[in-house]
PDB file of N, CA and C in Angstrom:
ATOM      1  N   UNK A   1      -1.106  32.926  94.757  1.00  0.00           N
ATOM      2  CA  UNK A   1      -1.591  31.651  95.259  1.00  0.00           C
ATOM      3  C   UNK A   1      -0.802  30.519  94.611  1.00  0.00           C
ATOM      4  N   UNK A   2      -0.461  29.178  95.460  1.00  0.00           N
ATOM      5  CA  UNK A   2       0.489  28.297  95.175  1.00  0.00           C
ATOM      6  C   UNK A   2      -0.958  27.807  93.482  1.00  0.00           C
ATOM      7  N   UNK A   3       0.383  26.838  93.051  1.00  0.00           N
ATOM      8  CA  UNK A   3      -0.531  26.213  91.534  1.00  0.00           C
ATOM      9  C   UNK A   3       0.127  24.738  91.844  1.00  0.00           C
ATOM     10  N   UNK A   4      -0.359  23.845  91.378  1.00  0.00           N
ATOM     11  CA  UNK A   4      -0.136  22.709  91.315  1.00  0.00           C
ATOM     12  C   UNK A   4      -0.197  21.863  90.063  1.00  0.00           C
ATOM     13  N   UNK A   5       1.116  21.234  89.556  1.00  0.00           N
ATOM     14  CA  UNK A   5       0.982  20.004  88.586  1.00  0.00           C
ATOM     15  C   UNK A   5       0.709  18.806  88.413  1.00  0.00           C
ATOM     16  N   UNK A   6      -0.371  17.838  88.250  1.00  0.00           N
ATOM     17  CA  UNK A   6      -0.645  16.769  88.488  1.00  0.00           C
ATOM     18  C   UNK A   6      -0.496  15.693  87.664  1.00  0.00           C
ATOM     19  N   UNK A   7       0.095  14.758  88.348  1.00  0.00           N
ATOM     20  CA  UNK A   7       0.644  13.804  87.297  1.00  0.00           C
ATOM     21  C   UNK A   7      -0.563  12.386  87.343  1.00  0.00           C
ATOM     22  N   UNK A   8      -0.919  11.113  86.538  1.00  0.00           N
ATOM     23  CA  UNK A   8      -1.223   9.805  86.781  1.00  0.00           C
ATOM     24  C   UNK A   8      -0.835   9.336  85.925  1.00  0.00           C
ATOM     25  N   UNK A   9       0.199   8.141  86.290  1.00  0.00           N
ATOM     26  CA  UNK A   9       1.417   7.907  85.026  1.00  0.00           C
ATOM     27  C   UNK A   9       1.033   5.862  85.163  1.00  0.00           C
ATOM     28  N   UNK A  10       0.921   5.226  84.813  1.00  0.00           N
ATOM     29  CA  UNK A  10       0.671   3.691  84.679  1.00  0.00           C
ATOM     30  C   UNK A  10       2.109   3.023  84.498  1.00  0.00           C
ATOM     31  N   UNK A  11       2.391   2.521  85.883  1.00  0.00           N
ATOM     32  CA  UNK A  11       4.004   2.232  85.467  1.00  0.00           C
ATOM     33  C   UNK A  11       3.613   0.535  85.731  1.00  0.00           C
ATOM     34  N   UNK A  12       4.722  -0.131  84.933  1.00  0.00           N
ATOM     35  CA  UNK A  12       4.696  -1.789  85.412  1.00  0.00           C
ATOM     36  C   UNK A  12       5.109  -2.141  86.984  1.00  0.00           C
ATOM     37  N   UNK A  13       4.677  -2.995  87.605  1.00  0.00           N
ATOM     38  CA  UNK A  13       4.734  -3.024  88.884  1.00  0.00           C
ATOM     39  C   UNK A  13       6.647  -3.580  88.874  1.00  0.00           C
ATOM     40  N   UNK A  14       7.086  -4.361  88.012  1.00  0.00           N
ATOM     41  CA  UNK A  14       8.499  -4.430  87.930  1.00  0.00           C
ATOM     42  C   UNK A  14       9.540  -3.529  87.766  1.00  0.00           C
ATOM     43  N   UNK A  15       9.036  -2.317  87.343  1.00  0.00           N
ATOM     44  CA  UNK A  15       9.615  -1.282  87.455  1.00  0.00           C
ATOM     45  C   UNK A  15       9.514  -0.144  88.202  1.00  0.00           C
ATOM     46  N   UNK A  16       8.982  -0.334  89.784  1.00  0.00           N
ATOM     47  CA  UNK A  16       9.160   0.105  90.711  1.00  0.00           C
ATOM     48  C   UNK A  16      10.777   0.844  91.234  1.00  0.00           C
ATOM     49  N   UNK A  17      11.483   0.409  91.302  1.00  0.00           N
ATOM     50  CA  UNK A  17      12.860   0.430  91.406  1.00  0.00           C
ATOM     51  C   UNK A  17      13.348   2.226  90.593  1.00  0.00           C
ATOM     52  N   UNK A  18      13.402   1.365  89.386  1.00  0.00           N
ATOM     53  CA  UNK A  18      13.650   2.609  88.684  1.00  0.00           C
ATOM     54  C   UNK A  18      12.819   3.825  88.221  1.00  0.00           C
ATOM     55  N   UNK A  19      11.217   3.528  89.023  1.00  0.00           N
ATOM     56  CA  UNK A  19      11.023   4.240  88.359  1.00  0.00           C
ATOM     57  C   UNK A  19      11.062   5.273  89.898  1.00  0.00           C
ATOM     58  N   UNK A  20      11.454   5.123  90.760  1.00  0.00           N
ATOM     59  CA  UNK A  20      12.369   5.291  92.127  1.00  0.00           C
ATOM     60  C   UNK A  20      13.194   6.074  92.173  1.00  0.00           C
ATOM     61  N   UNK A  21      13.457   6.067  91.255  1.00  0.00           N
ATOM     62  CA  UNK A  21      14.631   6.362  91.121  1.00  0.00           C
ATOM     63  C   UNK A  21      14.648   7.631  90.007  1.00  0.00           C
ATOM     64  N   UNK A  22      14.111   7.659  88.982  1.00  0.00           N
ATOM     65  CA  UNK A  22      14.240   8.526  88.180  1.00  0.00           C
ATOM     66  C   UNK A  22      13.714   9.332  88.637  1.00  0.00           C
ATOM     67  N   UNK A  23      12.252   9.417  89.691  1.00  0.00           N
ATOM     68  CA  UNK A  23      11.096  10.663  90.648  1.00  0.00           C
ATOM     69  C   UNK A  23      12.280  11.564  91.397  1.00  0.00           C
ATOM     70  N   UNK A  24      12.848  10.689  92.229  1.00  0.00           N
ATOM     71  CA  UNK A  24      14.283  11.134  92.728  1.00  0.00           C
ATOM     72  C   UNK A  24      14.675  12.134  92.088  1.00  0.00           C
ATOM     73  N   UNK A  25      15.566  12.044  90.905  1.00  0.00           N
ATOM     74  CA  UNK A  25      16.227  12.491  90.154  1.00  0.00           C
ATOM     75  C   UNK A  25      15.205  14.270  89.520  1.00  0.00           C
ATOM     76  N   UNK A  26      13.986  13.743  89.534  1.00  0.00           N
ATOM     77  CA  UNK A  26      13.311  14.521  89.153  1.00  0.00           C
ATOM     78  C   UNK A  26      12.916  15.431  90.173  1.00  0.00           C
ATOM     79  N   UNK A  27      12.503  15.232  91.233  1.00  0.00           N
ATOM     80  CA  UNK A  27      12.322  16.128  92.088  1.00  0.00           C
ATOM     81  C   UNK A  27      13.520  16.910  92.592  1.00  0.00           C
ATOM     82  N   UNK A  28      14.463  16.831  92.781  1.00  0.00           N
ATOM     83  CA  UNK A  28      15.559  17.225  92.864  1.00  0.00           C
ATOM     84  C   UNK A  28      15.591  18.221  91.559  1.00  0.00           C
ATOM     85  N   UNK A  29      15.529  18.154  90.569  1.00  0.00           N
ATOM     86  CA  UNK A  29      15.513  18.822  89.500  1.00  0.00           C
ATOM     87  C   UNK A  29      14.364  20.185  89.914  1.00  0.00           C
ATOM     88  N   UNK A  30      13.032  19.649  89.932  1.00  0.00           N
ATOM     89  CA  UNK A  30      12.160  20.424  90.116  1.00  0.00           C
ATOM     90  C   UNK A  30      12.261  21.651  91.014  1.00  0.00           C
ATOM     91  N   UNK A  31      12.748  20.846  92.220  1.00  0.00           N
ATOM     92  CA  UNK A  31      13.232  21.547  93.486  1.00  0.00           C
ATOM     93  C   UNK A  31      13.910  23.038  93.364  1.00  0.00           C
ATOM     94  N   UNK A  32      15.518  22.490  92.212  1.00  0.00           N
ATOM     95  CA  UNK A  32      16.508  23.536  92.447  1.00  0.00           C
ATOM     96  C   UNK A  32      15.742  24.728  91.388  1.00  0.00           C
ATOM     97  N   UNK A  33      14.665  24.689  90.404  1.00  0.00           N
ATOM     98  CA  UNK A  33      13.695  25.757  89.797  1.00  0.00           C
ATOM     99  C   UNK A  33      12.940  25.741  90.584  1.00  0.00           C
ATOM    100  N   UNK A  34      13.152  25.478  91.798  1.00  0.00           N
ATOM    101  CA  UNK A  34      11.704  26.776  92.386  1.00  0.00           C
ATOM    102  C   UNK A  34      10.527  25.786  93.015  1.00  0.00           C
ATOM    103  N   UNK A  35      10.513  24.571  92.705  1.00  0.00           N
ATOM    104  CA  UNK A  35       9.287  23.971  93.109  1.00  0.00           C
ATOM    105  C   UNK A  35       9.415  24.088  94.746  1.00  0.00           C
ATOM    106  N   UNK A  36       7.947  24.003  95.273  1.00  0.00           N
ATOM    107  CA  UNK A  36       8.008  24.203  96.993  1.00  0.00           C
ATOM    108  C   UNK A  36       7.733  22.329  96.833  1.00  0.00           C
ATOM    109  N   UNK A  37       7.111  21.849  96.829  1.00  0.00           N
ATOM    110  CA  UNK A  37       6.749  20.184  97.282  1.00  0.00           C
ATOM    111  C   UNK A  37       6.949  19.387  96.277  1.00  0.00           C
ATOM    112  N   UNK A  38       7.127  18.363  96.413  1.00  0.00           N
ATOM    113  CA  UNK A  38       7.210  17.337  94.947  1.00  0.00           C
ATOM    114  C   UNK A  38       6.905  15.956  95.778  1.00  0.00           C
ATOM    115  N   UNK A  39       5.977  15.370  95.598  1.00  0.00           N
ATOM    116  CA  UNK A  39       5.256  14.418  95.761  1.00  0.00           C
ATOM    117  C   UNK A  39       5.147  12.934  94.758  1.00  0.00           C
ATOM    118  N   UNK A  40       5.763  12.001  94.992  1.00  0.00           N
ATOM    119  CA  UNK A  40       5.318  10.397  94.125  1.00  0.00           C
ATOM    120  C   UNK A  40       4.746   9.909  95.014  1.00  0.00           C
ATOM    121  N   UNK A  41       3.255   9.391  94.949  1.00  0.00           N
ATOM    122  CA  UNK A  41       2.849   8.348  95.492  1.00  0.00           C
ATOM    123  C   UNK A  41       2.772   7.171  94.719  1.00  0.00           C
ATOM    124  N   UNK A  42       2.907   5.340  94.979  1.00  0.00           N
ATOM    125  CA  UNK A  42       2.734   4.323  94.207  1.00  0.00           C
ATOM    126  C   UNK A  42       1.530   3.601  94.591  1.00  0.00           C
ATOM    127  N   UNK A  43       0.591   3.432  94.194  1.00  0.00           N
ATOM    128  CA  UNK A  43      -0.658   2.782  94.157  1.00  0.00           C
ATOM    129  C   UNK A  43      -0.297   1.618  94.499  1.00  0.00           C
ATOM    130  N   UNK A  44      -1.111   1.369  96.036  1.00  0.00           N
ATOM    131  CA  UNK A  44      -1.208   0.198  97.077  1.00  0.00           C
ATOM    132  C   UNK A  44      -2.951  -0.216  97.277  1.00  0.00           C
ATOM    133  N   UNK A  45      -3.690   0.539  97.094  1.00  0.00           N
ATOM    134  CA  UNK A  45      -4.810   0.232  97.657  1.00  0.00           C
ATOM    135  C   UNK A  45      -5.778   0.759  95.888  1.00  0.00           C
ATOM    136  N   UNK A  46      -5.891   0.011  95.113  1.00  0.00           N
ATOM    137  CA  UNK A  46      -6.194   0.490  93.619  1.00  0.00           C
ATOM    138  C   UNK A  46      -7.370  -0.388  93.726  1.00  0.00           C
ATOM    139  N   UNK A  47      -8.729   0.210  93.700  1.00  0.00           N
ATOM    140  CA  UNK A  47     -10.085  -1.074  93.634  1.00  0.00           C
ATOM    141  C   UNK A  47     -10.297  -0.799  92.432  1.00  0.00           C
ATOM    142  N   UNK A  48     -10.435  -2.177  91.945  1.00  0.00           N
ATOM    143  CA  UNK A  48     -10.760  -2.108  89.882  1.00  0.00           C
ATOM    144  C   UNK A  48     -12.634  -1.928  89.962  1.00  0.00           C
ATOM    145  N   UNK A  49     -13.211  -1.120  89.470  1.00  0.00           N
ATOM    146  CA  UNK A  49     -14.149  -0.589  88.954  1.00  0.00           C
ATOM    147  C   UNK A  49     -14.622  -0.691  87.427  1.00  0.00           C
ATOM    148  N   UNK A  50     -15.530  -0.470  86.924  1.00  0.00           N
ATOM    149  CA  UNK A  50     -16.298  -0.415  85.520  1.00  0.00           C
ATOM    150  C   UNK A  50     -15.198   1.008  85.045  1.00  0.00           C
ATOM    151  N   UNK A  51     -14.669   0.766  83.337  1.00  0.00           N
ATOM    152  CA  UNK A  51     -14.211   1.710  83.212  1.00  0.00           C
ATOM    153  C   UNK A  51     -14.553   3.300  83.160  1.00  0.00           C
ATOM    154  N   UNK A  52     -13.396   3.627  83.563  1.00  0.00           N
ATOM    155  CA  UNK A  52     -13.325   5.294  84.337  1.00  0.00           C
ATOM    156  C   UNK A  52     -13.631   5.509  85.331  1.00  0.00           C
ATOM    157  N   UNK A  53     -13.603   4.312  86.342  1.00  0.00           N
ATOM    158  CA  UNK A  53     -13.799   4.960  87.537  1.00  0.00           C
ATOM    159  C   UNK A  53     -12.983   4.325  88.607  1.00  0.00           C
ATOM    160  N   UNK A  54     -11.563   3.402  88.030  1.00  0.00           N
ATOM    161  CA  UNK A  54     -10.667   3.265  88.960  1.00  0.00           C
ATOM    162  C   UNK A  54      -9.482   4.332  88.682  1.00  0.00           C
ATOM    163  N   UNK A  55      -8.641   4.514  89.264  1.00  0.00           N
ATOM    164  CA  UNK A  55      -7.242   4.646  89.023  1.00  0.00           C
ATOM    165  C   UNK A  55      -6.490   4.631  87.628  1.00  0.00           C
ATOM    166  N   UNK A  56      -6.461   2.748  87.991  1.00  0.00           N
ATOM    167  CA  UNK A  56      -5.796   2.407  86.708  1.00  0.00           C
ATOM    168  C   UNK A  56      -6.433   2.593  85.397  1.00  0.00           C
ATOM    169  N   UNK A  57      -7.702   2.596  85.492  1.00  0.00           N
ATOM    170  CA  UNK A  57      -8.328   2.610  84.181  1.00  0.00           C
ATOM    171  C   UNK A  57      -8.209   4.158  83.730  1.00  0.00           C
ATOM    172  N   UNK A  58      -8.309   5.069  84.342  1.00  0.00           N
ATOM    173  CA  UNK A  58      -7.766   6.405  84.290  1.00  0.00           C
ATOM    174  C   UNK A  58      -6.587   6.586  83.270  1.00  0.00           C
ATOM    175  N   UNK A  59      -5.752   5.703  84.126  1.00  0.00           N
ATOM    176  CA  UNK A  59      -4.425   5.973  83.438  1.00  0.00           C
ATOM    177  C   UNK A  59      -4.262   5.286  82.586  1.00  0.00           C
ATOM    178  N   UNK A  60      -5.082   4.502  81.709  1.00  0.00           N
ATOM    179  CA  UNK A  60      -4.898   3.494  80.763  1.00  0.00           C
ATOM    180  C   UNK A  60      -4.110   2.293  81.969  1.00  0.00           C
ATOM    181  N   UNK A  61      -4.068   2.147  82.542  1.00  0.00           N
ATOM    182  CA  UNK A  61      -2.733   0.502  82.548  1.00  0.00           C
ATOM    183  C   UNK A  61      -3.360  -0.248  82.501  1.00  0.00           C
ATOM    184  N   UNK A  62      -2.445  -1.430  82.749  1.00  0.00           N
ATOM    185  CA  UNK A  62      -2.907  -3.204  82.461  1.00  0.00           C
ATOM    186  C   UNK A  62      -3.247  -3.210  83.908  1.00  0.00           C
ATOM    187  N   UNK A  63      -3.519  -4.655  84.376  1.00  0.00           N
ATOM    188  CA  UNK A  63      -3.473  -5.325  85.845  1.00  0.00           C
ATOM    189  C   UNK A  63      -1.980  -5.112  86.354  1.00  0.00           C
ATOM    190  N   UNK A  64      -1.255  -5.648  85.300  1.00  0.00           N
ATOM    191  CA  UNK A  64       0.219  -5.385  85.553  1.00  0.00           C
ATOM    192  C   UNK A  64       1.198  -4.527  86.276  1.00  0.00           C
ATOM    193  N   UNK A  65       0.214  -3.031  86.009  1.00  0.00           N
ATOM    194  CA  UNK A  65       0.815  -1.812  86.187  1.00  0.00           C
ATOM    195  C   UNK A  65       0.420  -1.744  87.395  1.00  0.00           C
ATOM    196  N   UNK A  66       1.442  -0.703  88.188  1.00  0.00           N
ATOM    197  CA  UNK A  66       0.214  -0.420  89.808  1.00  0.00           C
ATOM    198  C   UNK A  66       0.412   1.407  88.858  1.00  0.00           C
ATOM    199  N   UNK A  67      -0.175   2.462  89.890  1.00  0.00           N
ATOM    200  CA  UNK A  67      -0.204   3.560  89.052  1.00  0.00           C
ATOM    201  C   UNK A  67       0.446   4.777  90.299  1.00  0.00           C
ATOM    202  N   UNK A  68       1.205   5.570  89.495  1.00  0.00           N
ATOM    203  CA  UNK A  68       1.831   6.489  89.862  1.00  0.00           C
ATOM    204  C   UNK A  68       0.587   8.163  90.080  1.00  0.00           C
ATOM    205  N   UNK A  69       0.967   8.068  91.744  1.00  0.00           N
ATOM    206  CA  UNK A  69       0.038   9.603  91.438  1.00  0.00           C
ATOM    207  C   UNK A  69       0.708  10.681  92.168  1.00  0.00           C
ATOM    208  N   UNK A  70       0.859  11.782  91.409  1.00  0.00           N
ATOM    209  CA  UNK A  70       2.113  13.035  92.146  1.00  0.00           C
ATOM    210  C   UNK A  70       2.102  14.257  91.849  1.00  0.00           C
ATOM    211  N   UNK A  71       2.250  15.134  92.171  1.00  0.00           N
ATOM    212  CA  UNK A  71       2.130  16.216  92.247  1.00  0.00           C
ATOM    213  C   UNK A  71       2.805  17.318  92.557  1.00  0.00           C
ATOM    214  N   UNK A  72       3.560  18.256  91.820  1.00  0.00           N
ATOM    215  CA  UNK A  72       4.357  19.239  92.451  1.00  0.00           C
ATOM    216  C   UNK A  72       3.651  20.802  92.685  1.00  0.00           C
ATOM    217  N   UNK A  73       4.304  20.992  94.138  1.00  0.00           N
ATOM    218  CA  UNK A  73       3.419  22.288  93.872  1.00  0.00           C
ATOM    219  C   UNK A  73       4.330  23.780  93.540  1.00  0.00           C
ATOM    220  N   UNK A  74       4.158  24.664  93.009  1.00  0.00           N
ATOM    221  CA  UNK A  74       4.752  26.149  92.812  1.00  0.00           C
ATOM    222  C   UNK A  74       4.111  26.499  93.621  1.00  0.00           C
ATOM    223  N   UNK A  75       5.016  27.683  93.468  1.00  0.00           N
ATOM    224  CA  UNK A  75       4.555  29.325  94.488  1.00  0.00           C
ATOM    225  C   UNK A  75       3.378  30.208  93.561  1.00  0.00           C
ATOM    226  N   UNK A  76       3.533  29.990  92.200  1.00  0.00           N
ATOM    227  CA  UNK A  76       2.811  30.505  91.238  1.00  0.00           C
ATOM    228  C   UNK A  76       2.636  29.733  90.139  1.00  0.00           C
ATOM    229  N   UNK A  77       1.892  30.273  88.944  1.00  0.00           N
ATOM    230  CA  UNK A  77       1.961  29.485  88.151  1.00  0.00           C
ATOM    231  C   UNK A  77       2.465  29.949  87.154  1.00  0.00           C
ATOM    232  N   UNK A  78       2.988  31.788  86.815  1.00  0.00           N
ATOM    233  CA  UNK A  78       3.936  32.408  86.412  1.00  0.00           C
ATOM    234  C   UNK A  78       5.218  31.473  86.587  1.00  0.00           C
ATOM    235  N   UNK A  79       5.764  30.851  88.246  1.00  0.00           N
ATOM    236  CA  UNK A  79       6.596  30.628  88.464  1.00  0.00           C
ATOM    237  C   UNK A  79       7.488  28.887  87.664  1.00  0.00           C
ATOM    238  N   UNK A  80       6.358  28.382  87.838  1.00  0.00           N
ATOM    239  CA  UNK A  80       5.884  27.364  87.360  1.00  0.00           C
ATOM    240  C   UNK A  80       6.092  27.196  85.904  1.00  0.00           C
ATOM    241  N   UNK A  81       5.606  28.354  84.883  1.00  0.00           N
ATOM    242  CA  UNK A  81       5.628  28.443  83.135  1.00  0.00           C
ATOM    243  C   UNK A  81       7.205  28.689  83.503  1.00  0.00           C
ATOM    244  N   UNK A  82       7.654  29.306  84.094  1.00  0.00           N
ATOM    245  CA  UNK A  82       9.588  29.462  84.220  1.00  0.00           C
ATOM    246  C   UNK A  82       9.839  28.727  84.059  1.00  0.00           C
ATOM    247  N   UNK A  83       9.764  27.940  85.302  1.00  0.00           N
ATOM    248  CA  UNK A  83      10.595  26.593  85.498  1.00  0.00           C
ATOM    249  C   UNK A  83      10.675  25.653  84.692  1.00  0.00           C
ATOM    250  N   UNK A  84       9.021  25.662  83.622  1.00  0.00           N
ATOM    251  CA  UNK A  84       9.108  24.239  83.063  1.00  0.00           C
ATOM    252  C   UNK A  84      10.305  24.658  81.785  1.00  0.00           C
ATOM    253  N   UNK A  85      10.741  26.052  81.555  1.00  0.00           N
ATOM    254  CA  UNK A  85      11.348  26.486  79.757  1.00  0.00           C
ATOM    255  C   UNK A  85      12.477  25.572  80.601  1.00  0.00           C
ATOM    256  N   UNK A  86      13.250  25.936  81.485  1.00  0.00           N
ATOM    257  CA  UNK A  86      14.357  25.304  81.892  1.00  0.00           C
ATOM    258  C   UNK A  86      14.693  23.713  82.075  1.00  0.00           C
ATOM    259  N   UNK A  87      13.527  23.555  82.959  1.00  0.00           N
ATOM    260  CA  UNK A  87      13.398  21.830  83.609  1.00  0.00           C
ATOM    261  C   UNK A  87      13.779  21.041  81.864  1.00  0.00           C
ATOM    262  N   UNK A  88      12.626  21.448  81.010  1.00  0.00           N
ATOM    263  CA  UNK A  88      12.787  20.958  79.689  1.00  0.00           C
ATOM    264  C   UNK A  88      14.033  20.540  79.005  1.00  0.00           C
ATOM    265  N   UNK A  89      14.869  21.921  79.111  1.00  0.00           N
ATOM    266  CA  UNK A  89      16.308  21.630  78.813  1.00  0.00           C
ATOM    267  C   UNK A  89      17.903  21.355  79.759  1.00  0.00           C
ATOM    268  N   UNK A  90      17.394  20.943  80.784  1.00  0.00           N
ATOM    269  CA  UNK A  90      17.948  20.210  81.656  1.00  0.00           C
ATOM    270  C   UNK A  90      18.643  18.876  81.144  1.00  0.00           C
ATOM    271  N   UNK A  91      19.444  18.907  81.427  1.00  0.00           N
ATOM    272  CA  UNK A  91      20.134  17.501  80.267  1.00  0.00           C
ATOM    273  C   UNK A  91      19.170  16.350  81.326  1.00  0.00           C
ATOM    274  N   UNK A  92      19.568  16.305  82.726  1.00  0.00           N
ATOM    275  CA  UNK A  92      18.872  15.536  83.868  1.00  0.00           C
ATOM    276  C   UNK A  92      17.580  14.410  83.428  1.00  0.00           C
ATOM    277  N   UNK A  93      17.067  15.825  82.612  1.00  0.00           N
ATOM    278  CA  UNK A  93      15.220  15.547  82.595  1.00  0.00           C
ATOM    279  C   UNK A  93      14.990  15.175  80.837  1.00  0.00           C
ATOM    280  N   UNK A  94      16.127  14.785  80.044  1.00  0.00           N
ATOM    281  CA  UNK A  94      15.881  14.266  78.910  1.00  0.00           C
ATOM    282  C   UNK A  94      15.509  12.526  78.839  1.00  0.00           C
ATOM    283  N   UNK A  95      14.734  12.064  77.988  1.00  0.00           N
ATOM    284  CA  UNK A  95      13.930  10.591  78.085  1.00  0.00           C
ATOM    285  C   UNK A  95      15.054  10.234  77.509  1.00  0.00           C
ATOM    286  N   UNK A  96      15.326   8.764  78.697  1.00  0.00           N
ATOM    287  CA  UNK A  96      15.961   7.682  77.954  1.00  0.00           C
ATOM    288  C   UNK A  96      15.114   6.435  76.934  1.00  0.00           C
ATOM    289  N   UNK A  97      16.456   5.732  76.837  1.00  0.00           N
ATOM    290  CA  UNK A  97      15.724   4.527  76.012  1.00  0.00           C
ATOM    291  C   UNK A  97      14.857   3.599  77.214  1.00  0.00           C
ATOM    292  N   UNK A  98      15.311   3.771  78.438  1.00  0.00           N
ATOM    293  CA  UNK A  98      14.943   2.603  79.572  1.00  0.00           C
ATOM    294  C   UNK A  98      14.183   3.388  80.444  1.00  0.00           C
ATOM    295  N   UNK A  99      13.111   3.895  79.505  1.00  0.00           N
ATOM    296  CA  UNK A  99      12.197   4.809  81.143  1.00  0.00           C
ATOM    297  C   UNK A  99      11.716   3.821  81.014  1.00  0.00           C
ATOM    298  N   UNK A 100      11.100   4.009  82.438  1.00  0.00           N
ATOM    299  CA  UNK A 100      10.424   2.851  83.839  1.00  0.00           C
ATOM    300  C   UNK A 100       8.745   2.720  83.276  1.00  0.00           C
ATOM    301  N   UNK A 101       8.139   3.494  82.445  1.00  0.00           N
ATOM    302  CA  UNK A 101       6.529   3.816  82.233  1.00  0.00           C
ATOM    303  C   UNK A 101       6.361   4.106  80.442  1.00  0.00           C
ATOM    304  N   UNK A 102       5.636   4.067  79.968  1.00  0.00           N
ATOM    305  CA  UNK A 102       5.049   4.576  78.639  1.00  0.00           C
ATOM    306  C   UNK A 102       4.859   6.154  78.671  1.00  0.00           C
ATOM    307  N   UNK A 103       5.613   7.082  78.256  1.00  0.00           N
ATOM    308  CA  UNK A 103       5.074   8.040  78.090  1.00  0.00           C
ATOM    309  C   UNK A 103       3.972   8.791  77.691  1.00  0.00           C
ATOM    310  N   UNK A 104       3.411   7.695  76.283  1.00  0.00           N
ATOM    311  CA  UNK A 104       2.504   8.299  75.906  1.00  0.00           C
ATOM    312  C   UNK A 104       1.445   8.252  76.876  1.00  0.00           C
ATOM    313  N   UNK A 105       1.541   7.548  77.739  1.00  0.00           N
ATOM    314  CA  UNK A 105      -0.167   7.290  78.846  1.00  0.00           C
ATOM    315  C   UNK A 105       0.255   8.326  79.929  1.00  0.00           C
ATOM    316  N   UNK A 106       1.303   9.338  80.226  1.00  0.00           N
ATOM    317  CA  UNK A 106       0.951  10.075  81.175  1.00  0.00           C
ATOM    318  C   UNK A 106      -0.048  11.195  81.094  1.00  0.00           C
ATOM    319  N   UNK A 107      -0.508  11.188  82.112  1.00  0.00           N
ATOM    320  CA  UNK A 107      -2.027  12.045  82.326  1.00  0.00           C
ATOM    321  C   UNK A 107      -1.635  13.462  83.407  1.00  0.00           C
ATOM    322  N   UNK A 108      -1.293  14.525  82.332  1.00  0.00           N
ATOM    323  CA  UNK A 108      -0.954  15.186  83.241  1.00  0.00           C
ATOM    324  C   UNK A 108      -1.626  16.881  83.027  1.00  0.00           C
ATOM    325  N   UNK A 109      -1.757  17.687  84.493  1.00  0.00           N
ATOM    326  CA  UNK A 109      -2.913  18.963  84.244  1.00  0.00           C
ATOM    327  C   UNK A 109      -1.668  19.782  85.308  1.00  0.00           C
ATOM    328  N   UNK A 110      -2.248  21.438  85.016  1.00  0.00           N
ATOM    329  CA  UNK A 110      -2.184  22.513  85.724  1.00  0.00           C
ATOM    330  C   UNK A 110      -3.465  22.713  86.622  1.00  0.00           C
ATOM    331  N   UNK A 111      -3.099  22.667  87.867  1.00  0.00           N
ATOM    332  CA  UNK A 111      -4.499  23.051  88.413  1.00  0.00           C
ATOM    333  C   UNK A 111      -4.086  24.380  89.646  1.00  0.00           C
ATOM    334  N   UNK A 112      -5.442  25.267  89.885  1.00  0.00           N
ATOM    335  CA  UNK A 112      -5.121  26.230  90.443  1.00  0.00           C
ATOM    336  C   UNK A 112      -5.854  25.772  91.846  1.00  0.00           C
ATOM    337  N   UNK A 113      -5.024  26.077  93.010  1.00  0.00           N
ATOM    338  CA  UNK A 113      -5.653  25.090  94.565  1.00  0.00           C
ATOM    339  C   UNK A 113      -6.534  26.408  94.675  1.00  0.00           C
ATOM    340  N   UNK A 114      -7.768  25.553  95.488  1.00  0.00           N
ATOM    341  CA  UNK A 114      -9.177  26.275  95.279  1.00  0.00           C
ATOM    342  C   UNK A 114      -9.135  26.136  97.428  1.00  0.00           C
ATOM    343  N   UNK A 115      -8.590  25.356  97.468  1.00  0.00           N
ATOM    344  CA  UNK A 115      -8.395  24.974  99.304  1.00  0.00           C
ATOM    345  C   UNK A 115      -6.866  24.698  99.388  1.00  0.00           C
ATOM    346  N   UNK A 116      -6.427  25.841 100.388  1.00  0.00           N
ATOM    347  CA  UNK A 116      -4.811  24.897 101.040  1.00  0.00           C
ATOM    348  C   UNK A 116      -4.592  25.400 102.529  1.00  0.00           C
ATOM    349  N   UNK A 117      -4.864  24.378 103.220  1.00  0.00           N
ATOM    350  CA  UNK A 117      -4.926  24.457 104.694  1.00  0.00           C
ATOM    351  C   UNK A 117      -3.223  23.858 105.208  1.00  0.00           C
TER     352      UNK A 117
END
């Protein structure tokens, strides 16, 4: 059964562009190990709520931030523990000085799909 990685990352809304750009770069990466889908969505429709129950507050961000939500899916999740020993040491997928988001606030899980139509 496919497995899925889920990302919610709080990026500054000024760094849209690049951070465009680096998903790019990344899915492409993901891709050539094996991933079947790779998904960025950018938060357009974000209703602010009492905390923990918007989006952004999820992801820690400011007002500032809009929020990144994405998801890649494997064929497995065997396939998946592969890919990530490699993806890791991918020169591609090493952090620069000018990433687009805070690392420390990404919010990210393994989940096993319970429905895939």
């Amino acid at each position: 059964m496919s497995y899925v990685d889920g990302f919610l990352i709080p990026v500054p809304k000024e760094n849209r562009a690049a951070y465009k750009k680096m998903a790019e770069t990344a899915a492409e990466v993901f891709k050539e190990y094996g991933a079947l889908q790779v998904v960025e969505c950018w938060g357009d429709d974000l209703p602010e709520g009492d905390e923990g129950v918007s989006f952004r507050n999820a992801a820690r961000g400011k007002l500032s931030d809009s929020v990144v939500f994405s998801w890649v899916m494997w064929p497995s999740k065997e396939a998946r523990d592969e890919a990530n020993e490699k993806i890791m040491d991918d020169p591609r997928m090493q952090p620069s000085e000018d990433m687009p988001f805070d690392g420390a606030k990404l919010v990210y899980g393994g989940f096993q799909v319970l429905v895939e139509k």
